[in-house]
Protein backbone atom coordinates (compact mmCIF):
# COMPACT_ATOMS: atom_id res chain seq x y z
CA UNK A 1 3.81 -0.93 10.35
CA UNK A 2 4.57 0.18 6.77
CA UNK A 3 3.59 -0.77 2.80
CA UNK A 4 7.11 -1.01 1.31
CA UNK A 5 8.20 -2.22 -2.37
CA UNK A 6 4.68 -0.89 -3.39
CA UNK A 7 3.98 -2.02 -7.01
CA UNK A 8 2.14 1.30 -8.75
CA UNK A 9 -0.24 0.62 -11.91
CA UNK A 10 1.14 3.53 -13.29
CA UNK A 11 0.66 2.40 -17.01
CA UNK A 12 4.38 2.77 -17.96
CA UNK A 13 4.61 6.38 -17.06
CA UNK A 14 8.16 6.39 -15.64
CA UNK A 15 7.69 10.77 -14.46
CA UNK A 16 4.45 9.11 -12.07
CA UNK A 17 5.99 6.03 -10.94
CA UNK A 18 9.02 8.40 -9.36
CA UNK A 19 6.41 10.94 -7.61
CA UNK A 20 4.78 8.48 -5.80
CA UNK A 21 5.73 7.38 -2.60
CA UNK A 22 8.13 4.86 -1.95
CA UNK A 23 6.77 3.60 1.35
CA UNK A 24 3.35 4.32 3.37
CA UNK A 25 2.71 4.45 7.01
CA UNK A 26 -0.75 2.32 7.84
CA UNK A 27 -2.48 3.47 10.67
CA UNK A 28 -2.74 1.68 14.10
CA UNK A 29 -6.76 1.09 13.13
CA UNK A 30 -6.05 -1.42 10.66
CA UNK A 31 -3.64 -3.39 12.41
CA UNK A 32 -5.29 -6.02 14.46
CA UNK A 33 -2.06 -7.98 16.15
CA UNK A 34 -4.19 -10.93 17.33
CA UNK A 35 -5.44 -11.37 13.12
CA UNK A 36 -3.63 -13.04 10.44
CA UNK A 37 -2.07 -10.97 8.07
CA UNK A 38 -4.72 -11.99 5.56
CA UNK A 39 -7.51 -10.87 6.61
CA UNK A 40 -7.14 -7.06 7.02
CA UNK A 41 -4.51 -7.26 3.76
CA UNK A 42 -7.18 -6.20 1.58
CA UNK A 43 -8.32 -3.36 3.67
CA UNK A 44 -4.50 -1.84 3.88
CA UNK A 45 -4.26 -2.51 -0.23
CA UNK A 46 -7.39 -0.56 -0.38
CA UNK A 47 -6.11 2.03 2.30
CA UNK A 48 -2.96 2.51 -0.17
CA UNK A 49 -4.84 3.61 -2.82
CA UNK A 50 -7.16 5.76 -1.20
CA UNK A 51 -4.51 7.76 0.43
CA UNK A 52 -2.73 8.43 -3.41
CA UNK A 53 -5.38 7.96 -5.71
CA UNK A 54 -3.71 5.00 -7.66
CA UNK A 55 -3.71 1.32 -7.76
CA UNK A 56 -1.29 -0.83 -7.21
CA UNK A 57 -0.20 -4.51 -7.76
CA UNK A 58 1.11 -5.53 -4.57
CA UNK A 59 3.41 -4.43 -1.53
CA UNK A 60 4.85 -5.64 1.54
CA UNK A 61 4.46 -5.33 4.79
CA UNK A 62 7.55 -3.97 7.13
């Protein structure tokens, strides 16, 4: 599974918003299959931001 269409808080800085990643692999260990989406949404939005450093608005899942 994958974070695509990730929505960066980049403050309007246009130079940031193209150096950060388009898409982000999430790891098996936060993917429980037999969950709802849901609940372990907020640990892969706070996963995301971990892994860059930045927040973000929103994404989807692939």
């Amino acid at each position: 599974m994958k974070a695509v269409n990730i929505k960066w808080d980049t403050d309007g800085d246009l130079e940031l918003l193209q150096d950060l990643p388009k898409e982000i692999e999430i790891p098996e260990y936060l993917i429980d299959e037999d969950t709802d989406i849901d609940e372990y949404e907020e640990e892969i939005a706070d996963y995301i931001s971990e892994v860059t450093g930045y927040c973000h608005f929103g994404f989807d899942l692939e």
